[in-house]
N, C-alpha and C. Protein backbone atom coordinates (compact mmCIF):
# COMPACT_ATOMS: atom_id res chain seq x y z
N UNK A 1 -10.87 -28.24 6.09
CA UNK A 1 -11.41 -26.89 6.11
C UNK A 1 -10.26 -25.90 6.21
N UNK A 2 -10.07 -24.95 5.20
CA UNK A 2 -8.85 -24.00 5.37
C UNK A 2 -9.26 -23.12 6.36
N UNK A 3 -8.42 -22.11 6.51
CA UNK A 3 -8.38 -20.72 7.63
C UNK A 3 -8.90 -19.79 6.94
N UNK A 4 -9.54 -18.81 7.32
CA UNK A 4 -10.28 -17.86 6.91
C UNK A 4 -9.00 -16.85 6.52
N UNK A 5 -9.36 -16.16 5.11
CA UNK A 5 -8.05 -15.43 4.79
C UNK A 5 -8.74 -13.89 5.58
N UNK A 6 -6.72 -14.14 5.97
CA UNK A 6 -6.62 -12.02 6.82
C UNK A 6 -6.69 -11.74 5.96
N UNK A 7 -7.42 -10.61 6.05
CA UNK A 7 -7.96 -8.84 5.10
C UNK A 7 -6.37 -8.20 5.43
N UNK A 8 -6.32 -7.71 4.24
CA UNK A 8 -5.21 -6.78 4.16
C UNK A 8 -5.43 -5.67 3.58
N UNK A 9 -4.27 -4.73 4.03
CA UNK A 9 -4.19 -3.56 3.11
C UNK A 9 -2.76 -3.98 2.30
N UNK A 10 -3.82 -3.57 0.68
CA UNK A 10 -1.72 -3.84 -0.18
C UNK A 10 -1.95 -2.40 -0.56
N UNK A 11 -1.10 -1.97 -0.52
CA UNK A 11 -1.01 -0.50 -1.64
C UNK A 11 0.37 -0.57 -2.35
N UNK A 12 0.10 0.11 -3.42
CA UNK A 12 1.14 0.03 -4.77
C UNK A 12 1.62 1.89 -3.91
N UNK A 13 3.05 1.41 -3.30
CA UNK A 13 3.99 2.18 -2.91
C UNK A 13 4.02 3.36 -3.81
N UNK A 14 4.46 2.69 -5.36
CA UNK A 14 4.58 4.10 -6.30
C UNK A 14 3.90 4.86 -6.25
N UNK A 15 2.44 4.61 -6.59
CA UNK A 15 1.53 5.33 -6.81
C UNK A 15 1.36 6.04 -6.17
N UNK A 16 1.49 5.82 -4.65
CA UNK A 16 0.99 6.13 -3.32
C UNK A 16 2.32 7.63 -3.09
N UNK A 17 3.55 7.64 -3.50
CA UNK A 17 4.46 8.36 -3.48
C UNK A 17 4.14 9.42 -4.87
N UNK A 18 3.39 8.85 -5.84
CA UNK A 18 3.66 9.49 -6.59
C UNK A 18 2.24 10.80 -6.68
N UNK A 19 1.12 10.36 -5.99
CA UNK A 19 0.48 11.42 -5.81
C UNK A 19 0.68 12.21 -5.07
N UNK A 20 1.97 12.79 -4.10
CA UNK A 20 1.79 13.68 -3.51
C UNK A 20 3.15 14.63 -3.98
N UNK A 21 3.76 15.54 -4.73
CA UNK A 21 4.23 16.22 -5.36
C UNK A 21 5.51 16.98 -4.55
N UNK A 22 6.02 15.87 -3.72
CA UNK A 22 7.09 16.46 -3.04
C UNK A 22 8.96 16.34 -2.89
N UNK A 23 8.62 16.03 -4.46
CA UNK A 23 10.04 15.64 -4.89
C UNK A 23 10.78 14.09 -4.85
N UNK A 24 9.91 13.45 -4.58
CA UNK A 24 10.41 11.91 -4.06
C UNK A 24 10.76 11.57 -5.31
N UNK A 25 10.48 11.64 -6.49
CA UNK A 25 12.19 11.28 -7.85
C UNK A 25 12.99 11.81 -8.11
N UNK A 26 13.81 12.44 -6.76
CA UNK A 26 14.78 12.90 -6.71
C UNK A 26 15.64 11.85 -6.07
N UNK A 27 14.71 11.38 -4.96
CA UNK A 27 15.81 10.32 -4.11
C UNK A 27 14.78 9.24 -3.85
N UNK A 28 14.51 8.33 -5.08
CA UNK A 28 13.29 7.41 -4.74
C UNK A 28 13.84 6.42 -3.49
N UNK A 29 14.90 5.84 -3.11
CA UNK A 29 15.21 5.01 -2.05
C UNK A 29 14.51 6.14 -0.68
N UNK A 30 14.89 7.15 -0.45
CA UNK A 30 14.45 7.85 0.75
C UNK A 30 12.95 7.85 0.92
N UNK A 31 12.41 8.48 -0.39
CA UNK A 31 10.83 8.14 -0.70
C UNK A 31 10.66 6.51 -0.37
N UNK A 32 11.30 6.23 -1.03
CA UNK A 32 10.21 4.90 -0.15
C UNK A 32 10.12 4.18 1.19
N UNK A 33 11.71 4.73 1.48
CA UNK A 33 11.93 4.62 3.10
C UNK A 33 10.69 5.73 4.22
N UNK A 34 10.84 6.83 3.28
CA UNK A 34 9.74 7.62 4.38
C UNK A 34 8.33 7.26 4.55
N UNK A 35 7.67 6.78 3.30
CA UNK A 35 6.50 5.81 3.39
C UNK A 35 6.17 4.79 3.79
N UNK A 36 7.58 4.23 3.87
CA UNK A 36 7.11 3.06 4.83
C UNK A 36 7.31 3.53 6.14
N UNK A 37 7.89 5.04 6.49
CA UNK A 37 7.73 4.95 8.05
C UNK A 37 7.10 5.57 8.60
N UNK A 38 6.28 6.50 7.59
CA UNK A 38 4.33 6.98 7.48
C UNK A 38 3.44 5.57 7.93
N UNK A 39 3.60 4.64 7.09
CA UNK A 39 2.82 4.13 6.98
C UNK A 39 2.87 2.69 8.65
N UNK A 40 4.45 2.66 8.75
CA UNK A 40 4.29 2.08 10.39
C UNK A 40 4.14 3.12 11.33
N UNK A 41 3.93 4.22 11.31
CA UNK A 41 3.71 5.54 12.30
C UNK A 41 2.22 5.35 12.53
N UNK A 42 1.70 5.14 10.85
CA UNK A 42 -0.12 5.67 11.03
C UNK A 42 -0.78 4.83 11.05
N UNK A 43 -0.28 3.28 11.07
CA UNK A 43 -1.00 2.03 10.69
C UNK A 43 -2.55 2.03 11.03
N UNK A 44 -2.61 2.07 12.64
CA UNK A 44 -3.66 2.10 12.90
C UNK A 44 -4.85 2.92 12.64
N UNK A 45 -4.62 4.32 12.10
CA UNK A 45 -5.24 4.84 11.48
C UNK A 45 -5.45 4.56 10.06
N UNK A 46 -4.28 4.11 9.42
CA UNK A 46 -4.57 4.14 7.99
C UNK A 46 -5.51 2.81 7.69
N UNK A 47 -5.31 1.86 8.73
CA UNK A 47 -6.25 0.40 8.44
C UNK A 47 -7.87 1.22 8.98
N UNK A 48 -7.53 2.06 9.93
CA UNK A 48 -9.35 2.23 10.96
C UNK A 48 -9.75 3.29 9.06
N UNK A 49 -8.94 4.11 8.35
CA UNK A 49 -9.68 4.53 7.18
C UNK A 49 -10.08 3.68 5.83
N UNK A 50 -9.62 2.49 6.08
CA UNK A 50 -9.82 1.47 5.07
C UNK A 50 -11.23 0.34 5.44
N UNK A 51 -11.11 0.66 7.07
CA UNK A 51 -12.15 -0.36 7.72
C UNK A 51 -11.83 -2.21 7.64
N UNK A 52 -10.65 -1.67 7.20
CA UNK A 52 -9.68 -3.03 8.03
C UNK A 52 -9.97 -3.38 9.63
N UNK A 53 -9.90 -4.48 10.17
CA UNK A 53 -9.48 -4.87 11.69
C UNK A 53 -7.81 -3.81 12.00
N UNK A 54 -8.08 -3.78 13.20
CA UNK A 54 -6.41 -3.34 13.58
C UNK A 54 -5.44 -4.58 13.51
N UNK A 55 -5.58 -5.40 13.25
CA UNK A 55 -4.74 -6.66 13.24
C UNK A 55 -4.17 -6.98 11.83
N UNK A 56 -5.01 -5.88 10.30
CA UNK A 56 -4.58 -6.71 9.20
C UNK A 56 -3.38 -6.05 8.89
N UNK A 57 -2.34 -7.53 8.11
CA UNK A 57 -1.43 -7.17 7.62
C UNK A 57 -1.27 -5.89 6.66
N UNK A 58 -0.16 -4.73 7.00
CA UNK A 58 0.23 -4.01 5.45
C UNK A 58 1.29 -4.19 4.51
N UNK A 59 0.86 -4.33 3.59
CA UNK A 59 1.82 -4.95 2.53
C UNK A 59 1.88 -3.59 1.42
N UNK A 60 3.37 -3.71 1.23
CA UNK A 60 3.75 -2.44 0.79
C UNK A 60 4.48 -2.69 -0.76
N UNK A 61 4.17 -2.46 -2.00
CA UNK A 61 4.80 -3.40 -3.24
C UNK A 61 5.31 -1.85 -3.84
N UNK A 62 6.42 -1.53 -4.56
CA UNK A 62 7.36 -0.69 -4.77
C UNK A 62 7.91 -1.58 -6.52
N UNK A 63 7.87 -0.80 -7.24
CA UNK A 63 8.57 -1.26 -8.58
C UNK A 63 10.11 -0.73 -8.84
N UNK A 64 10.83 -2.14 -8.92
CA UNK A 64 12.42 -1.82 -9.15
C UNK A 64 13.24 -2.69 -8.37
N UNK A 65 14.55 -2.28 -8.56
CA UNK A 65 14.82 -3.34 -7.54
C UNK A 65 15.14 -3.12 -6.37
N UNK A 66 15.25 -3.69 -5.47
CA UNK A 66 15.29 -3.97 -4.15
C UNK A 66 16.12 -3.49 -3.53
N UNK A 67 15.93 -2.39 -1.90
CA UNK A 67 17.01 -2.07 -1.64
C UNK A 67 16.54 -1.54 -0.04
N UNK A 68 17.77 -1.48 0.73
CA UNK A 68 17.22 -1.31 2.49
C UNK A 68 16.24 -0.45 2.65
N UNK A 69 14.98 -1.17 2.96
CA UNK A 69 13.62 -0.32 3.64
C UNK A 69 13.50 -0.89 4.90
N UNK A 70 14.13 -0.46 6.42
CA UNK A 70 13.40 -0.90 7.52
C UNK A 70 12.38 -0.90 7.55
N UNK A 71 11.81 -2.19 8.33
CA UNK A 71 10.15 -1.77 8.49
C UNK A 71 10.09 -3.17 9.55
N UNK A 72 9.43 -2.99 10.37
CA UNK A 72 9.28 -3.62 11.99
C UNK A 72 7.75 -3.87 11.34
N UNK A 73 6.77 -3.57 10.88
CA UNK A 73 4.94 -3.99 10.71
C UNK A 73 4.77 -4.16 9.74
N UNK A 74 5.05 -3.07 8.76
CA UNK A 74 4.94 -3.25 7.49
C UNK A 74 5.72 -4.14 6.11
N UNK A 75 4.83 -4.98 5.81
CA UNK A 75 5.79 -5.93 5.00
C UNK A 75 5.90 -4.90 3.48
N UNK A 76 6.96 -5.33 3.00
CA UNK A 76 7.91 -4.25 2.13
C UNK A 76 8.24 -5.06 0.72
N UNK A 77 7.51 -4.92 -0.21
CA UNK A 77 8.22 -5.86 -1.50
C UNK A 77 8.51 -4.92 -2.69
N UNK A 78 9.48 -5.76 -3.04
CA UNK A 78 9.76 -5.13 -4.48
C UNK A 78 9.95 -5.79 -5.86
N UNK A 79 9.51 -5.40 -6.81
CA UNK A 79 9.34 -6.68 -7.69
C UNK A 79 9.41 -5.13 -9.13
N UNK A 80 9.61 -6.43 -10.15
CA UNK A 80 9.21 -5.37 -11.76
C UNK A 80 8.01 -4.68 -12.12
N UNK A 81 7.06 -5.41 -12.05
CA UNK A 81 6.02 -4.88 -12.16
C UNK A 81 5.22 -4.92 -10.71
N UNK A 82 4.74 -3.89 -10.40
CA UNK A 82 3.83 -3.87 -8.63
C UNK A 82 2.51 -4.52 -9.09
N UNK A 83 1.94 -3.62 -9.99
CA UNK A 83 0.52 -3.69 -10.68
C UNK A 83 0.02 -5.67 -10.63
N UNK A 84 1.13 -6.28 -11.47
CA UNK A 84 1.24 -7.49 -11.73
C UNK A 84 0.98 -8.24 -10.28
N UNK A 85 1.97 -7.75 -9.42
CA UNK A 85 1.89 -8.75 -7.96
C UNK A 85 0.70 -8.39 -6.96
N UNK A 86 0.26 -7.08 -7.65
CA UNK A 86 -1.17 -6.73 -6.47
C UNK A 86 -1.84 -7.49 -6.75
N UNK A 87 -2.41 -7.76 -8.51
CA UNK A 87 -3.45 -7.80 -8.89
C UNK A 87 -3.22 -9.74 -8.85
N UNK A 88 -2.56 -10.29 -8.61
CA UNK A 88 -2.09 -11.72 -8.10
C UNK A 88 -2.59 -12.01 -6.90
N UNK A 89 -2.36 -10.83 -6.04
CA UNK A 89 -2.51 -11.23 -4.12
C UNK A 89 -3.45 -11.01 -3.69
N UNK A 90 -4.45 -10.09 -4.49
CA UNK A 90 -5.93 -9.12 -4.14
C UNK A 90 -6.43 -10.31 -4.23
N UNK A 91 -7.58 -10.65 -2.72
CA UNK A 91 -7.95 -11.60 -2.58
C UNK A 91 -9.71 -10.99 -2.32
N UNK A 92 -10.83 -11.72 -2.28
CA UNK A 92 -11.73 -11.38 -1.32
C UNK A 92 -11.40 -10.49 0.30
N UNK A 93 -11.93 -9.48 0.66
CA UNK A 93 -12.00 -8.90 1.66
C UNK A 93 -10.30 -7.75 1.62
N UNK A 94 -9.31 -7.64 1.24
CA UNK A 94 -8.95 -7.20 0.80
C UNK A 94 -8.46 -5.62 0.25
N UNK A 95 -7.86 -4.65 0.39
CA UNK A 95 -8.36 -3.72 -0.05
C UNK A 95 -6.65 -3.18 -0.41
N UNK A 96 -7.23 -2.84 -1.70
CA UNK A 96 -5.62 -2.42 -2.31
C UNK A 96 -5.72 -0.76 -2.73
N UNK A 97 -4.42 0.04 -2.32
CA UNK A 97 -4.56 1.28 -2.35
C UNK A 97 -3.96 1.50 -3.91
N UNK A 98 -4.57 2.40 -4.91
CA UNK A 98 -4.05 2.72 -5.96
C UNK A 98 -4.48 3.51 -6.90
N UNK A 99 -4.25 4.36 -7.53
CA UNK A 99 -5.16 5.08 -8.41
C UNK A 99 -5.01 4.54 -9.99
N UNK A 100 -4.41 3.43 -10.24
CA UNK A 100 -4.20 3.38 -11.40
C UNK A 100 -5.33 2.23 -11.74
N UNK A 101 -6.23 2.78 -12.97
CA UNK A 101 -7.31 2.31 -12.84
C UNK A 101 -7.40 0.97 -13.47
N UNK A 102 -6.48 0.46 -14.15
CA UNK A 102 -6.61 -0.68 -14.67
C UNK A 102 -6.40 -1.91 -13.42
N UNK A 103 -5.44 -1.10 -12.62
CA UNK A 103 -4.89 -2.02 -11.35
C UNK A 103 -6.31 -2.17 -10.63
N UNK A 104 -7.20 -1.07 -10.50
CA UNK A 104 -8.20 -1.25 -9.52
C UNK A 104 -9.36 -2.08 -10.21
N UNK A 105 -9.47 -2.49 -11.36
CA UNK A 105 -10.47 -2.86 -11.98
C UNK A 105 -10.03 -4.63 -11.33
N UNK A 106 -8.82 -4.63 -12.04
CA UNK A 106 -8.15 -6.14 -11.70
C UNK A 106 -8.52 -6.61 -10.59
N UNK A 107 -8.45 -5.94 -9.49
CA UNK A 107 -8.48 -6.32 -7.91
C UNK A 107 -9.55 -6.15 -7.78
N UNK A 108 -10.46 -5.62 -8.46
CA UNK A 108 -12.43 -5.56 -8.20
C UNK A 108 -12.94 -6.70 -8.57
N UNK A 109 -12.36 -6.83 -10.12
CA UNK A 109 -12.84 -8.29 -10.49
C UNK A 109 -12.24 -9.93 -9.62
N UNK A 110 -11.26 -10.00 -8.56
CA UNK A 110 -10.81 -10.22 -7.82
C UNK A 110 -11.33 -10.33 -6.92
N UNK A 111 -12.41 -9.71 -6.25
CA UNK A 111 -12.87 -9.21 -4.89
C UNK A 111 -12.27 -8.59 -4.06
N UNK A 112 -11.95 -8.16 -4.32
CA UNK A 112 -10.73 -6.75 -3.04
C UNK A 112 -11.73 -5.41 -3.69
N UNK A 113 -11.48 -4.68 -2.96
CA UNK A 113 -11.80 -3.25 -2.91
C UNK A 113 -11.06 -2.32 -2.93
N UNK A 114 -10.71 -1.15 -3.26
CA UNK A 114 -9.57 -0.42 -3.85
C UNK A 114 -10.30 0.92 -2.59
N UNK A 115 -9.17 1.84 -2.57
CA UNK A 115 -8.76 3.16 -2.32
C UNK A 115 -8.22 3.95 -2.78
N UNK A 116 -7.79 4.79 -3.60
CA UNK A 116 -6.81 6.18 -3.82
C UNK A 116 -5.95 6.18 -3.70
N UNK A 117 -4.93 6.37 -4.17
CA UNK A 117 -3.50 6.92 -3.34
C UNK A 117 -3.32 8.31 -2.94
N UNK A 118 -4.37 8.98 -3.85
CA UNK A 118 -4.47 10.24 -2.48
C UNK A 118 -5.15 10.62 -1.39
N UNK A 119 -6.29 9.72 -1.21
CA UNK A 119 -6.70 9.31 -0.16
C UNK A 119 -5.67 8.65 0.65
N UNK A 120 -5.12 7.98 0.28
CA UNK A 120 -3.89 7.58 1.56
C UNK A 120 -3.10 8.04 1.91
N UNK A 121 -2.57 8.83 0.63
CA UNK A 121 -1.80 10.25 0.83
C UNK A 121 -2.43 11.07 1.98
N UNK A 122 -3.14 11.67 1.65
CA UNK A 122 -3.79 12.58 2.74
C UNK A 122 -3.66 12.24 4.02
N UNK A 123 -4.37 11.00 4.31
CA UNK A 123 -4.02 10.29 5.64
C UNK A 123 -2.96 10.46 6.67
N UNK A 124 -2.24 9.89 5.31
CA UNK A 124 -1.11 10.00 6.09
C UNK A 124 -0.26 11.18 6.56
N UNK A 125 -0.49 12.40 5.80
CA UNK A 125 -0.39 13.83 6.11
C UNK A 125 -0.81 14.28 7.36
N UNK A 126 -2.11 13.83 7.13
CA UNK A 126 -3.16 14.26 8.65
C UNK A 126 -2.11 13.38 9.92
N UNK A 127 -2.17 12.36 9.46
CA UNK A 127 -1.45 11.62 10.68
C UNK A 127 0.25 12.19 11.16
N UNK A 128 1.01 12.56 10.44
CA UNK A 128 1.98 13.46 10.81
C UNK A 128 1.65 14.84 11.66
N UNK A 129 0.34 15.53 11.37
CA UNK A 129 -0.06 16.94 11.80
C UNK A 129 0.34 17.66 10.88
């Protein structure tokens, strides 16, 4: 008998940076450093708006290559295509943040459940003040 799979939140980093209009392709390494430290700042909120447990993993996927993102909670990947590795990991129960709609169809037909990236955007705004 296997283990019951943890619910996660994955969100496609880009997307998630790229709906909010504040210059982050100017210095995409900083952008993605600051989202991931939104996203270990607000965890617990950003999982209680997904209706995650407070316990599920966040998994954070970024397109390009790879380069220093601290992150102490949040797991941090980087790969060529994001779209490709969400729509691989989106499991039942599940919930992947993204607005790109082909990505969200993938992970529906999948069983995961999708969110926005400006819905997470926002969030995470609110959660700064």
């Amino acid at each position: 008998m296997s283990a019951p799979n943890p619910r996660r939140l994955l969100a496609d980093g880009s997307n998630v940076m790229g709906s909010r209009p504040d210059g982050w392709w100017r210095d995409r390494p900083a952008a993605r450093r600051r989202l991931v430290d939104e996203l270990e700042s607000a965890r617990a909120s950003v999982l209680a708006l997904t209706g995650l447990p407070a316990s599920a993993p966040v998994v954070v996927v970024f397109d390009g290559p790879e380069h220093d993102v601290p992150a102490t909670v949040v797991h941090v990947r980087f790969v060529p295509h994001a779209d490709d590795l969400l729509a691989d990991l989106a499991v039942p129960g599940d919930v992947v943040v993204t607005s790109d709609r082909a990505l969200a169809a993938r992970v529906v037909d999948a069983g995961a459940t999708t969110v926005g990236a400006g819905r997470l955007a926002r969030a995470l705004a609110a959660a700064r003040g």
